[in-house]
PDB file of N, CA and C in Angstrom:
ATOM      1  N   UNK A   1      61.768 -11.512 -26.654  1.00  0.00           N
ATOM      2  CA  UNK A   1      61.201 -10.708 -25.607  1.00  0.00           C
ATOM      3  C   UNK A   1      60.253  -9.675 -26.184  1.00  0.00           C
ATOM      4  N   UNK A   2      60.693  -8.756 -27.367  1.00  0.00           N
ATOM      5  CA  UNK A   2      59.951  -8.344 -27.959  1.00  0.00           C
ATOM      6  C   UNK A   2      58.352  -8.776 -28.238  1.00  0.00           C
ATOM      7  N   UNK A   3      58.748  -9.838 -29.048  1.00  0.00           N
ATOM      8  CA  UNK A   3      57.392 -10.573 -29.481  1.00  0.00           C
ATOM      9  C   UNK A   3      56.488 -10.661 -28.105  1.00  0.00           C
ATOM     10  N   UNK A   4      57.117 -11.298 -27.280  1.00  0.00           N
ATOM     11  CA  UNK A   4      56.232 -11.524 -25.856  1.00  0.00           C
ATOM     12  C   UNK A   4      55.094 -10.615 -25.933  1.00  0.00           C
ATOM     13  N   UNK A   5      56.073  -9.461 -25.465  1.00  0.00           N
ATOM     14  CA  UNK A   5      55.565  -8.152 -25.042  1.00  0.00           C
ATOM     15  C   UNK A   5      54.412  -7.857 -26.013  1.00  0.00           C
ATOM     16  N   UNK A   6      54.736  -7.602 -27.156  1.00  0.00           N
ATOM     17  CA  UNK A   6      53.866  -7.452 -28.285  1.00  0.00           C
ATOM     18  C   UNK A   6      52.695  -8.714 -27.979  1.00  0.00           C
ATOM     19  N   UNK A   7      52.854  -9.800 -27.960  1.00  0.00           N
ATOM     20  CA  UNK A   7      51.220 -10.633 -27.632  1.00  0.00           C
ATOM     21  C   UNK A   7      50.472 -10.493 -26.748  1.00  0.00           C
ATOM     22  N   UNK A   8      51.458  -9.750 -25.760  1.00  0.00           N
ATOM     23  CA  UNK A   8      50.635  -9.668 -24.065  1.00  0.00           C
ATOM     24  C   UNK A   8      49.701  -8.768 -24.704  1.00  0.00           C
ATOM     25  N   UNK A   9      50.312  -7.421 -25.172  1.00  0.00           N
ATOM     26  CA  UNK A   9      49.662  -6.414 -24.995  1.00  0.00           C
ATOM     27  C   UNK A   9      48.719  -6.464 -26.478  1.00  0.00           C
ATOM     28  N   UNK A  10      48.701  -7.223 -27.142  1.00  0.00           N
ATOM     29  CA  UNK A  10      47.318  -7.366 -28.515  1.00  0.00           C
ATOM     30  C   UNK A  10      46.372  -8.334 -27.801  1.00  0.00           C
ATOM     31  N   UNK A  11      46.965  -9.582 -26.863  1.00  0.00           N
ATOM     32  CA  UNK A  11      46.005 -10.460 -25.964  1.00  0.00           C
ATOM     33  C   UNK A  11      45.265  -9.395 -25.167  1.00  0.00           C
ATOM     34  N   UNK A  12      45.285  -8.433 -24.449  1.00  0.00           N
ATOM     35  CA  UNK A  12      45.405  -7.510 -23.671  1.00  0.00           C
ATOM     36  C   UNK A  12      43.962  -6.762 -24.338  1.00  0.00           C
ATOM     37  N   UNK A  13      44.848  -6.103 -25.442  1.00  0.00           N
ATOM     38  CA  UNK A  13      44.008  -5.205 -25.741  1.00  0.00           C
ATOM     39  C   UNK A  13      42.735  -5.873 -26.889  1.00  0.00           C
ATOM     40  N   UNK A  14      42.631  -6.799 -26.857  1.00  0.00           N
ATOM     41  CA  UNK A  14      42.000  -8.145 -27.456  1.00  0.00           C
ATOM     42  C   UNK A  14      40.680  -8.267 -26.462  1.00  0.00           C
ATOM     43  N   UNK A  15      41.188  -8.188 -25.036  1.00  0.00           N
ATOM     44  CA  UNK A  15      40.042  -9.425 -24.324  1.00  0.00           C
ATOM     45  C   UNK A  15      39.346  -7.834 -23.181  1.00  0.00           C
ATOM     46  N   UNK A  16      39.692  -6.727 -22.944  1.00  0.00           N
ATOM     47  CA  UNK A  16      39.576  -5.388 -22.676  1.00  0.00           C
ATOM     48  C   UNK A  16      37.657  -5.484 -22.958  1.00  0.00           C
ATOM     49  N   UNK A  17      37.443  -5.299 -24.367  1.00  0.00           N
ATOM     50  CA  UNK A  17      35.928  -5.374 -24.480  1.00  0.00           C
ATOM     51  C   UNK A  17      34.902  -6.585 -23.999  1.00  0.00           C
ATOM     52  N   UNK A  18      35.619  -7.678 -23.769  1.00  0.00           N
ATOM     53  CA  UNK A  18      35.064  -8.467 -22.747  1.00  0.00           C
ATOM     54  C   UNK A  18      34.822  -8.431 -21.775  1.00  0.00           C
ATOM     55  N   UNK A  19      35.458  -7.717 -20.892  1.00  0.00           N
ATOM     56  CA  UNK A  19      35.266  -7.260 -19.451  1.00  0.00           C
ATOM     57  C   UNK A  19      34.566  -5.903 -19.645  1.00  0.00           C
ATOM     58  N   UNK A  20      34.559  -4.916 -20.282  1.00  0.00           N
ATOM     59  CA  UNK A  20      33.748  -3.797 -20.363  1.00  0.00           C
ATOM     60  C   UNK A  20      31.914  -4.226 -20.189  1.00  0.00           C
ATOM     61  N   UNK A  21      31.330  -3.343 -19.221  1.00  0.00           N
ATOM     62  CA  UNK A  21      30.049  -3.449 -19.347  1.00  0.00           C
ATOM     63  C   UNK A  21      28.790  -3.525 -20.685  1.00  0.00           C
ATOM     64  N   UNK A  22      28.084  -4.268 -20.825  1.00  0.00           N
ATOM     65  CA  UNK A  22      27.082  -3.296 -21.522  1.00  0.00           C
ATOM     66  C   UNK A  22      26.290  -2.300 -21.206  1.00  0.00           C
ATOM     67  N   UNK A  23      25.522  -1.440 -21.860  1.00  0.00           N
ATOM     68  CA  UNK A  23      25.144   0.156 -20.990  1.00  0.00           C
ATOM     69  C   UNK A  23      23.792  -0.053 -22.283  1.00  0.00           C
ATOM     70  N   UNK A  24      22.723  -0.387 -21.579  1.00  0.00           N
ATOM     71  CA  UNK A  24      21.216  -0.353 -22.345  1.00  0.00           C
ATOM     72  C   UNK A  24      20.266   0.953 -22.096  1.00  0.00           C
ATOM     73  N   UNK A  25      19.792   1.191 -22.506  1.00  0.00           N
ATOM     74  CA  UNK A  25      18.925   2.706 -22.627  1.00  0.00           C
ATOM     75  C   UNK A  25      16.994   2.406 -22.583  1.00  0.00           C
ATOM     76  N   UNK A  26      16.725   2.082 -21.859  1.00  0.00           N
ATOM     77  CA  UNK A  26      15.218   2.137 -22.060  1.00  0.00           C
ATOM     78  C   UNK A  26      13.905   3.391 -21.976  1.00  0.00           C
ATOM     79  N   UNK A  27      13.754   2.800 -23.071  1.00  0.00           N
ATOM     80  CA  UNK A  27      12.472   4.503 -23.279  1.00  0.00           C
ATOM     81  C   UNK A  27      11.348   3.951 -22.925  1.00  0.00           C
ATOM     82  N   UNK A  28      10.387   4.438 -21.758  1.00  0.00           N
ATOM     83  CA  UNK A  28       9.298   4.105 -21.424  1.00  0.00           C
ATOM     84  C   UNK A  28       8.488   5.176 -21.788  1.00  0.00           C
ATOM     85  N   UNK A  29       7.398   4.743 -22.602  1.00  0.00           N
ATOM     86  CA  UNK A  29       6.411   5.859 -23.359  1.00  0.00           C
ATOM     87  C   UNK A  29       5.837   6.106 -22.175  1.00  0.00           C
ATOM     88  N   UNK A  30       4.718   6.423 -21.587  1.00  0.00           N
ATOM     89  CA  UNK A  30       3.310   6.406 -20.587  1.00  0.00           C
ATOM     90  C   UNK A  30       2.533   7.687 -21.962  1.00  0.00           C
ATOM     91  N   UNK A  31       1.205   6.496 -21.117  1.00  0.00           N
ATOM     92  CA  UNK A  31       0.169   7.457 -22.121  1.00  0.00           C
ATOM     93  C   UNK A  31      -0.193   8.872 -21.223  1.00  0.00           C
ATOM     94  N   UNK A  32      -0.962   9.847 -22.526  1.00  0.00           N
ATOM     95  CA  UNK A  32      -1.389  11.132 -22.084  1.00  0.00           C
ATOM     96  C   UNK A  32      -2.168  10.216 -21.422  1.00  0.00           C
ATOM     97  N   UNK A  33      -2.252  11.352 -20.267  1.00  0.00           N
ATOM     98  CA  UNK A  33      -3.894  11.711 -19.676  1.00  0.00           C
ATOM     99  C   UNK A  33      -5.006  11.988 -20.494  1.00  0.00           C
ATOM    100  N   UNK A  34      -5.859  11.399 -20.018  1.00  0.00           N
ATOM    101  CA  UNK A  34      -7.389  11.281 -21.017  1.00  0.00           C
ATOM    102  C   UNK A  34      -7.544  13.343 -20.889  1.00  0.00           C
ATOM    103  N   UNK A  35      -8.350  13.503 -22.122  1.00  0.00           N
ATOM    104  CA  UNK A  35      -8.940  14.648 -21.892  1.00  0.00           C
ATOM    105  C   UNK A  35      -9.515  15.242 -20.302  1.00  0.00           C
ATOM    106  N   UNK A  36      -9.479  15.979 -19.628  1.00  0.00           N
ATOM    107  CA  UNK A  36     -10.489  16.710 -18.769  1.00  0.00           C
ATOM    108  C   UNK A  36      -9.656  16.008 -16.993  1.00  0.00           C
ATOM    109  N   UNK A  37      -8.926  14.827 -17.658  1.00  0.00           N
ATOM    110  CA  UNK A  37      -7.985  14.684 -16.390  1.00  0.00           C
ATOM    111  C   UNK A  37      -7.455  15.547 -15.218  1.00  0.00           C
ATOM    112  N   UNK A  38      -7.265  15.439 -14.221  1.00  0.00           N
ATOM    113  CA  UNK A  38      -6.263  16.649 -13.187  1.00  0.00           C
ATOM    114  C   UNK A  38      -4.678  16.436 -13.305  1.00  0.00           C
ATOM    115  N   UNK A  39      -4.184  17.343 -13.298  1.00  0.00           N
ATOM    116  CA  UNK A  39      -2.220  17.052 -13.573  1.00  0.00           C
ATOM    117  C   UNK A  39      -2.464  16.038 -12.477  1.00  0.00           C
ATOM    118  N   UNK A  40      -0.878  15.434 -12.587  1.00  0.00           N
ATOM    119  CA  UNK A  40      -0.844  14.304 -12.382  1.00  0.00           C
ATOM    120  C   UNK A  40      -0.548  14.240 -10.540  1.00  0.00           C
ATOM    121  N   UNK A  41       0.046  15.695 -10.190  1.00  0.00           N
ATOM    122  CA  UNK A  41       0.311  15.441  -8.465  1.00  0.00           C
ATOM    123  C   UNK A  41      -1.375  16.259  -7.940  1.00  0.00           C
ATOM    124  N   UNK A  42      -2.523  16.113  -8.800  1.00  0.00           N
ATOM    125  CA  UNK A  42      -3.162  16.859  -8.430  1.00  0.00           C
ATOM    126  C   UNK A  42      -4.400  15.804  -7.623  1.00  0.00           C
ATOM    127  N   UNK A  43      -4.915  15.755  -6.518  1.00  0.00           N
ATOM    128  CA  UNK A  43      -6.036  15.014  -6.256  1.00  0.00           C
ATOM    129  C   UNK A  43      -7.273  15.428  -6.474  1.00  0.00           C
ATOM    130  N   UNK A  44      -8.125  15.057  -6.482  1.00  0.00           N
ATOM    131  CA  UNK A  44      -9.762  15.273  -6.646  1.00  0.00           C
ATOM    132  C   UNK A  44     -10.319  14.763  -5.290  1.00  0.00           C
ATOM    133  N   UNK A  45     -10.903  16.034  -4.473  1.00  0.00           N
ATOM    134  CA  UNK A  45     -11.200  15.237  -2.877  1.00  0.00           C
ATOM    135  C   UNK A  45     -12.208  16.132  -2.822  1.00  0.00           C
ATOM    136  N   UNK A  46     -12.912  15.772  -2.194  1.00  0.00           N
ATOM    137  CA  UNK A  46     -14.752  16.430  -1.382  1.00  0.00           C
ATOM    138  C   UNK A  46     -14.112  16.923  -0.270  1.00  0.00           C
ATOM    139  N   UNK A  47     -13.434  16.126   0.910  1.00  0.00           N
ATOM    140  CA  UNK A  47     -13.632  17.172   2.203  1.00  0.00           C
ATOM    141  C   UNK A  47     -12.034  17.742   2.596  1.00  0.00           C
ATOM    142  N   UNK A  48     -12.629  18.693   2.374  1.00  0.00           N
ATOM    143  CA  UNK A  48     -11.513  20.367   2.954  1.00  0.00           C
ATOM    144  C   UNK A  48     -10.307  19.437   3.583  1.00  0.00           C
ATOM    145  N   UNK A  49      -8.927  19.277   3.835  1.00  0.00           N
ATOM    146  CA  UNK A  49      -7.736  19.247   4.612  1.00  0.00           C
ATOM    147  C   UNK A  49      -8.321  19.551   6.377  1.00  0.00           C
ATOM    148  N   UNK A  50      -7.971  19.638   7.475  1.00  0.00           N
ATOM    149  CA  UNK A  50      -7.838  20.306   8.564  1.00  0.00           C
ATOM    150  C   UNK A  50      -6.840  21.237   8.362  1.00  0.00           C
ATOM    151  N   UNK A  51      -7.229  22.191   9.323  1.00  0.00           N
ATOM    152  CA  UNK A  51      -5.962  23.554   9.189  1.00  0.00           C
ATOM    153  C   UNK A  51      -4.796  22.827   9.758  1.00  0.00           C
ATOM    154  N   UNK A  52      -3.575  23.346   9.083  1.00  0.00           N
ATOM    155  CA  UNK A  52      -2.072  23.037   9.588  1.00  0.00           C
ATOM    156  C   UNK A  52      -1.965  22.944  10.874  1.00  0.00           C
ATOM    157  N   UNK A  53      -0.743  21.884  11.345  1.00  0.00           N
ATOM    158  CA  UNK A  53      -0.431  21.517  12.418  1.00  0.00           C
ATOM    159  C   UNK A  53       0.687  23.171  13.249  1.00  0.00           C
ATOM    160  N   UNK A  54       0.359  23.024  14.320  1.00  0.00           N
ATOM    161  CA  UNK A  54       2.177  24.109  14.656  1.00  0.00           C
ATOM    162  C   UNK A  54       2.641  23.283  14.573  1.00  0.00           C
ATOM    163  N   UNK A  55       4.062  24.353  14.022  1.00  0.00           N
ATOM    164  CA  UNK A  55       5.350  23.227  13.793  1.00  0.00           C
ATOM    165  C   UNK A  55       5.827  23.808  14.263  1.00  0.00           C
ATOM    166  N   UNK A  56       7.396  23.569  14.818  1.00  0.00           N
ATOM    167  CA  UNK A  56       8.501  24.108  15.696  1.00  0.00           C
ATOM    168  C   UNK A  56       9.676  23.858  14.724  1.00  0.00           C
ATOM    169  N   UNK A  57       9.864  25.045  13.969  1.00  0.00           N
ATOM    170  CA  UNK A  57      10.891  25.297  13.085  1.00  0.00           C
ATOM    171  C   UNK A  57      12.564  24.637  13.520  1.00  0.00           C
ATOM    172  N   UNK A  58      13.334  23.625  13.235  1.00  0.00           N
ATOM    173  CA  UNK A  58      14.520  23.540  14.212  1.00  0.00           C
ATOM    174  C   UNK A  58      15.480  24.456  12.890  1.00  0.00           C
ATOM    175  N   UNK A  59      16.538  24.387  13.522  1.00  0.00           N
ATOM    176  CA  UNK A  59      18.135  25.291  13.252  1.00  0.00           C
ATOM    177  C   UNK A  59      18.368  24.758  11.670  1.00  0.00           C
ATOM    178  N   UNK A  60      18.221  25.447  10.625  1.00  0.00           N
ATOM    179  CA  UNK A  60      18.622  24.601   9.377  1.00  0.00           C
ATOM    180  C   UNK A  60      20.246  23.840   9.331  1.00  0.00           C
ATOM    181  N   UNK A  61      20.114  22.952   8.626  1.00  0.00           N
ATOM    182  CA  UNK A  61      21.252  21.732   9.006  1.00  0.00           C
ATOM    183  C   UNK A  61      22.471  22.872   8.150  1.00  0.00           C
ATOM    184  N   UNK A  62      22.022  23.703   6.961  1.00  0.00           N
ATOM    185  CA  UNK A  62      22.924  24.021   5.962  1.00  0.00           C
ATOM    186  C   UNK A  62      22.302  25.584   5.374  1.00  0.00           C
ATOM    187  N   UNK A  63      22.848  26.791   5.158  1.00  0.00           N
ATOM    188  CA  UNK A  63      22.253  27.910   5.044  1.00  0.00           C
ATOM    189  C   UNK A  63      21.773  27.367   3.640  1.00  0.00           C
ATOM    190  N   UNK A  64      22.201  26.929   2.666  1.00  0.00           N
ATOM    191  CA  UNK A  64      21.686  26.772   1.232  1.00  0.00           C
ATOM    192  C   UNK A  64      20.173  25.710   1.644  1.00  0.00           C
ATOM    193  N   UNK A  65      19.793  25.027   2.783  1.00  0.00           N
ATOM    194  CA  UNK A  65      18.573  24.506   2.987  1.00  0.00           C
ATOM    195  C   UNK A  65      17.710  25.502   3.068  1.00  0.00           C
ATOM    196  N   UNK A  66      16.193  24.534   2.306  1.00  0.00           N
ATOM    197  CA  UNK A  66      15.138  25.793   2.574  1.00  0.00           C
ATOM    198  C   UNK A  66      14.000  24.721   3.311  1.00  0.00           C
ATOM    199  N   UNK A  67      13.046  25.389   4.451  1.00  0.00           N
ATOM    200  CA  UNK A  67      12.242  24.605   4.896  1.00  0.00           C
ATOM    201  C   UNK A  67      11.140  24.756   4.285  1.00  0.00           C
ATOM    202  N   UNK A  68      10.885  23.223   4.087  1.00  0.00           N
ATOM    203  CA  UNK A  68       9.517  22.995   3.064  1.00  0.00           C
ATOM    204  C   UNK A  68       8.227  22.607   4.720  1.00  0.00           C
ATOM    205  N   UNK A  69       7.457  23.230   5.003  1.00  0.00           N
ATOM    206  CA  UNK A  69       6.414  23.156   6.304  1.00  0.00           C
ATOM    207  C   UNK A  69       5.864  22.022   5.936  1.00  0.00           C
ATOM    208  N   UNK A  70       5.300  21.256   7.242  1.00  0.00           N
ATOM    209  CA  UNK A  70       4.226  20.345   6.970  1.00  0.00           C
ATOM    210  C   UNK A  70       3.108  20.706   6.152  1.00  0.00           C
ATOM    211  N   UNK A  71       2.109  19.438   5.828  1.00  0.00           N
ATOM    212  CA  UNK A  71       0.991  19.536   5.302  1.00  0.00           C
ATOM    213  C   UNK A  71       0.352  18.340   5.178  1.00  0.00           C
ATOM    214  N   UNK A  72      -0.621  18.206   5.114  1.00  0.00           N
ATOM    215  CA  UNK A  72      -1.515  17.128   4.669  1.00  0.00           C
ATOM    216  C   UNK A  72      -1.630  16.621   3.384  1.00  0.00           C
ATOM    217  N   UNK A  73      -1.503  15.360   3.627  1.00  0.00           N
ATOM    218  CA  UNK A  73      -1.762  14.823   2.137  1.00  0.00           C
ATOM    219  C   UNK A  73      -3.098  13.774   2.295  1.00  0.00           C
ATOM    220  N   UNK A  74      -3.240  13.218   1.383  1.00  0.00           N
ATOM    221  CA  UNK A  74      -4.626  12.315   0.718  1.00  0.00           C
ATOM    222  C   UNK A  74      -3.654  11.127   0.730  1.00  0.00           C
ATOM    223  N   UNK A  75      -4.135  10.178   1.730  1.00  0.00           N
ATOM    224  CA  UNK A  75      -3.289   8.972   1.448  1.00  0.00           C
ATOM    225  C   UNK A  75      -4.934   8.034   2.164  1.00  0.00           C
ATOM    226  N   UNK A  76      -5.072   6.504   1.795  1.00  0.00           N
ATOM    227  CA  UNK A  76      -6.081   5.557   1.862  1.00  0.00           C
ATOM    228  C   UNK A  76      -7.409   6.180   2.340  1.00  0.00           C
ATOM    229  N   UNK A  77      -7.697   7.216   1.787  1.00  0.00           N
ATOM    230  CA  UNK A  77      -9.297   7.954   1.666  1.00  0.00           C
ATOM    231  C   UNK A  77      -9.222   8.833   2.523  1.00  0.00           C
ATOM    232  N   UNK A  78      -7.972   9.814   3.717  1.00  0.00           N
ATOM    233  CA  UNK A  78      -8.219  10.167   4.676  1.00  0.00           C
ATOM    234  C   UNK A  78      -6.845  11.373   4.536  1.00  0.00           C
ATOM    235  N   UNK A  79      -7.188  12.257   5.202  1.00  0.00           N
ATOM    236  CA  UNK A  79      -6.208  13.172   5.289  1.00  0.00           C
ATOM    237  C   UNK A  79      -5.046  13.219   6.338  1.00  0.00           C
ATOM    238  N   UNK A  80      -3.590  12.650   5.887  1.00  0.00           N
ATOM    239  CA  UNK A  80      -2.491  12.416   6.777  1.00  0.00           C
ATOM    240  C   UNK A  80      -1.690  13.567   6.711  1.00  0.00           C
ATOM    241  N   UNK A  81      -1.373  14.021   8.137  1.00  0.00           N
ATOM    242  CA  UNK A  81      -0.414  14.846   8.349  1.00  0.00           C
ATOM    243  C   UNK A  81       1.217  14.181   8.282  1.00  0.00           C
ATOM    244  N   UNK A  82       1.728  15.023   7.771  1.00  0.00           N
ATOM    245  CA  UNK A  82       3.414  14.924   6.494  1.00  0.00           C
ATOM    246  C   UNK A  82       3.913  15.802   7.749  1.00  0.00           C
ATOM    247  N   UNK A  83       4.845  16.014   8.476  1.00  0.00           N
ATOM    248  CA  UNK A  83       5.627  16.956   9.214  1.00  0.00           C
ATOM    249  C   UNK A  83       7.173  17.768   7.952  1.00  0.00           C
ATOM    250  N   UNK A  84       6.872  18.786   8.684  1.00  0.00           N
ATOM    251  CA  UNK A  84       7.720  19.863   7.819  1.00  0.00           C
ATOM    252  C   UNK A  84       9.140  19.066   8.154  1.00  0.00           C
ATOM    253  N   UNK A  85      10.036  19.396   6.805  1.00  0.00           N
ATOM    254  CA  UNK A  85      11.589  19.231   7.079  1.00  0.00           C
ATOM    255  C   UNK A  85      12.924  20.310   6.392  1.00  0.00           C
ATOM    256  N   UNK A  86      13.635  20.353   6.739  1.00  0.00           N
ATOM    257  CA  UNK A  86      14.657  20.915   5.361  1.00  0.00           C
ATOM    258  C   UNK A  86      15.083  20.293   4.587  1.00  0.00           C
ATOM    259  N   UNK A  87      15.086  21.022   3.291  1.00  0.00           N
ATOM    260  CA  UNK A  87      15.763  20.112   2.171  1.00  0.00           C
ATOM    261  C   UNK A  87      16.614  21.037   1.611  1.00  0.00           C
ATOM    262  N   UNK A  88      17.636  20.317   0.539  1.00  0.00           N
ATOM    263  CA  UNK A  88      18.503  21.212  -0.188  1.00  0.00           C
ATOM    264  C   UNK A  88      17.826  21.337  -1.581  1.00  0.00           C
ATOM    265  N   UNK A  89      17.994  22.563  -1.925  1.00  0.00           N
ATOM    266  CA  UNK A  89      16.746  22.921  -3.515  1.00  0.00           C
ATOM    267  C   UNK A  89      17.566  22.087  -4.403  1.00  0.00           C
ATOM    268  N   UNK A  90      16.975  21.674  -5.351  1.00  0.00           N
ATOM    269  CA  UNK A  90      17.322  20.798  -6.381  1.00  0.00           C
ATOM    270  C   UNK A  90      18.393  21.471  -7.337  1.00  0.00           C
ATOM    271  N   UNK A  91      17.813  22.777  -7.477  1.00  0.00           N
ATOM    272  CA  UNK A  91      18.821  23.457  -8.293  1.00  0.00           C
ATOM    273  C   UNK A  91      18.890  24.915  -7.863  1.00  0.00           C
ATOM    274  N   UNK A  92      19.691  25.969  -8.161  1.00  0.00           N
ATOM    275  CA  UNK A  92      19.655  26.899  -8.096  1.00  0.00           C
ATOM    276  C   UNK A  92      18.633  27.748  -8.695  1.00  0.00           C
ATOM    277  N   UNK A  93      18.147  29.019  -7.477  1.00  0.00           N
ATOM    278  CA  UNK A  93      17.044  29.365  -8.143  1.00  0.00           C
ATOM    279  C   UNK A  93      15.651  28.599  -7.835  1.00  0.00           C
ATOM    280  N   UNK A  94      15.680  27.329  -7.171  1.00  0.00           N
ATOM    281  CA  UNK A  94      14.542  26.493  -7.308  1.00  0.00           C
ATOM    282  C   UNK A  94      13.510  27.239  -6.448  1.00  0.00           C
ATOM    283  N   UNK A  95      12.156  27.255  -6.056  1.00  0.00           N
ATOM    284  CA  UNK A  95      11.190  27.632  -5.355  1.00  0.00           C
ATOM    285  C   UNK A  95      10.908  26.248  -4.818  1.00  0.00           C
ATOM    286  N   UNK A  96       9.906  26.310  -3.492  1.00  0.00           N
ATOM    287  CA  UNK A  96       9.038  24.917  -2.861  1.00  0.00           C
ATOM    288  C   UNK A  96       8.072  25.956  -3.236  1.00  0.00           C
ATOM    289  N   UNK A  97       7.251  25.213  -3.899  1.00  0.00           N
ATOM    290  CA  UNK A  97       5.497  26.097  -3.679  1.00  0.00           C
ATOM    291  C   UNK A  97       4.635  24.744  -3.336  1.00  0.00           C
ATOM    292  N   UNK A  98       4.033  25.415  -2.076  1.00  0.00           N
ATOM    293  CA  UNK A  98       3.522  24.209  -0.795  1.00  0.00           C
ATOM    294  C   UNK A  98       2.483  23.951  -1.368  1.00  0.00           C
ATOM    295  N   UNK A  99       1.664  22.707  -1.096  1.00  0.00           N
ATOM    296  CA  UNK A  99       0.636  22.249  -1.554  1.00  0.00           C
ATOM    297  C   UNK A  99      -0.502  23.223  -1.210  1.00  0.00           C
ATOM    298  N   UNK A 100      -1.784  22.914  -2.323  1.00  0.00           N
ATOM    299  CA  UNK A 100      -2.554  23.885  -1.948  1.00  0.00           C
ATOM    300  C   UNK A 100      -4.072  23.607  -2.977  1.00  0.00           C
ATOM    301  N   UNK A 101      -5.086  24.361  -2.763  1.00  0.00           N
ATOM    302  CA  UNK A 101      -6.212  23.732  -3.491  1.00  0.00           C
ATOM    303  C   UNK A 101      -6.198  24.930  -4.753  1.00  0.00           C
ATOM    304  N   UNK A 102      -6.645  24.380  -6.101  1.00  0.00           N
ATOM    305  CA  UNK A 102      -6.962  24.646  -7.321  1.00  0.00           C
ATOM    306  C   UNK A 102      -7.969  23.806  -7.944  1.00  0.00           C
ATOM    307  N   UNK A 103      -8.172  24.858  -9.106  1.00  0.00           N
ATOM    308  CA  UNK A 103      -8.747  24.305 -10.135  1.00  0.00           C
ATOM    309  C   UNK A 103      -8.159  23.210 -11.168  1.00  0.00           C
ATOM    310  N   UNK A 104      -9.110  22.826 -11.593  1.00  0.00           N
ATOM    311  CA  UNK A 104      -8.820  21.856 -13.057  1.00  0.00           C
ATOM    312  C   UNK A 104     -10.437  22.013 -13.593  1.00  0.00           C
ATOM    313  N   UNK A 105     -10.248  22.567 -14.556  1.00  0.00           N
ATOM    314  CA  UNK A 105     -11.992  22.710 -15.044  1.00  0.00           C
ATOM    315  C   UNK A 105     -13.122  23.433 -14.147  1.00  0.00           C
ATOM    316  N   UNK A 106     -13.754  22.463 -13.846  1.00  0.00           N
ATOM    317  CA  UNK A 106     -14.831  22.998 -13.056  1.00  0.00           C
ATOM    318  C   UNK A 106     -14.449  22.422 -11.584  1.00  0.00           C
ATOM    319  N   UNK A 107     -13.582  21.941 -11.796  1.00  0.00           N
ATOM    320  CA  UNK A 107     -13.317  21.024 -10.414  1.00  0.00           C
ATOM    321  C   UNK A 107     -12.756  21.463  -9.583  1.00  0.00           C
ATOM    322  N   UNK A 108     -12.472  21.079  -8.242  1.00  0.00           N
ATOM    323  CA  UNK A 108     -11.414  21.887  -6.850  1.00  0.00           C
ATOM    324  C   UNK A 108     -10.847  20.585  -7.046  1.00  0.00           C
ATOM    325  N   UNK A 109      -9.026  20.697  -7.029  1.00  0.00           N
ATOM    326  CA  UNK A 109      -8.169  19.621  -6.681  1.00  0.00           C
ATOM    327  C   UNK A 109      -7.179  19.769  -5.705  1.00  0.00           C
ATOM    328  N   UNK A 110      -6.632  18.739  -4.870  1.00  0.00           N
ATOM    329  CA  UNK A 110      -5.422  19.344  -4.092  1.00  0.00           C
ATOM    330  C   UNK A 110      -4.587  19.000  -4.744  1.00  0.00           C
ATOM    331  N   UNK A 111      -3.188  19.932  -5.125  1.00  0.00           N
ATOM    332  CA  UNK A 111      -2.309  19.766  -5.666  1.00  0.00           C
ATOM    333  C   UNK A 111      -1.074  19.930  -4.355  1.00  0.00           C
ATOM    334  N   UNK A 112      -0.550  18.339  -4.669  1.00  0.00           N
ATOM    335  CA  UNK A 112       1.263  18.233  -3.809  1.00  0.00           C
ATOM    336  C   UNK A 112       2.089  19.807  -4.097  1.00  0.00           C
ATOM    337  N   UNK A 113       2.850  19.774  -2.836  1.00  0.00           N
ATOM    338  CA  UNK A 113       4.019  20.754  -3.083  1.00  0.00           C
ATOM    339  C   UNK A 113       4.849  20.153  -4.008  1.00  0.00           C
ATOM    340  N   UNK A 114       5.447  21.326  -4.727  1.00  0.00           N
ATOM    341  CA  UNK A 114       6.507  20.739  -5.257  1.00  0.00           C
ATOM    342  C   UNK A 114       7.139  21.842  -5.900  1.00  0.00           C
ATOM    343  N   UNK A 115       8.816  21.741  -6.521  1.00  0.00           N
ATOM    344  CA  UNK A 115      10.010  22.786  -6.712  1.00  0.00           C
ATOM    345  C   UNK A 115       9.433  23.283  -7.945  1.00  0.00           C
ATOM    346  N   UNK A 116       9.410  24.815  -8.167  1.00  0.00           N
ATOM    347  CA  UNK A 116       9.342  25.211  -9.485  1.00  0.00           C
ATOM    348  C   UNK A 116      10.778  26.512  -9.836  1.00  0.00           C
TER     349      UNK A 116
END
């Protein structure tokens, strides 16, 4: 009975790493941006946004939500209105800083909102 016991549990602890997953790690390089590039949520556009839509603020779902407002984005050559929502901040401390126009060089770009 002994012995039994003893093979179950070396069969056991024998065939354990067979059923365990493998767990692979992939590193994807991406190249820099060429010199004189715009960051990467930043667009390069000629005509101005339209001014913001009204929005009608609703009841936040959760006091730790913060409302990020609509805005326009650059989507197939044309400026689409995005409607405002709440979200929960990513981390503590996080900011939304809403999209908005800047520089890159000599250039005007629109740059996406996003958490800082």
């Amino acid at each position: 009975m002994k012995h039994s016991l003893l093979t179950k549990t070396l069969l056991i602890a024998a065939a354990v790493p067979l059923f365990a997953g493998c767990v692979t790690r992939e590193v994807v390089y991406q190249p820099a941006p060429p010199p004189g590039a715009p960051p990467p949520n930043a667009v390069v556009v000629d005509p101005t946004p339209p001014p913001p839509q009204v929005e009608v603020i609703p009841v936040a779902p959760d006091p730790t939500y913060v409302w990020i407002g609509g805005s326009y984005g650059w989507y197939g050559g044309r400026w689409v209105w995005g409607p405002g929502r709440w979200a929960p901040r990513p981390r503590v401390g996080a900011v939304w800083v809403g999209p908005h126009w800047g520089y890159h060089g000599h250039r005007r770009v629109w740059v996406g909102g996003y958490w800082h």
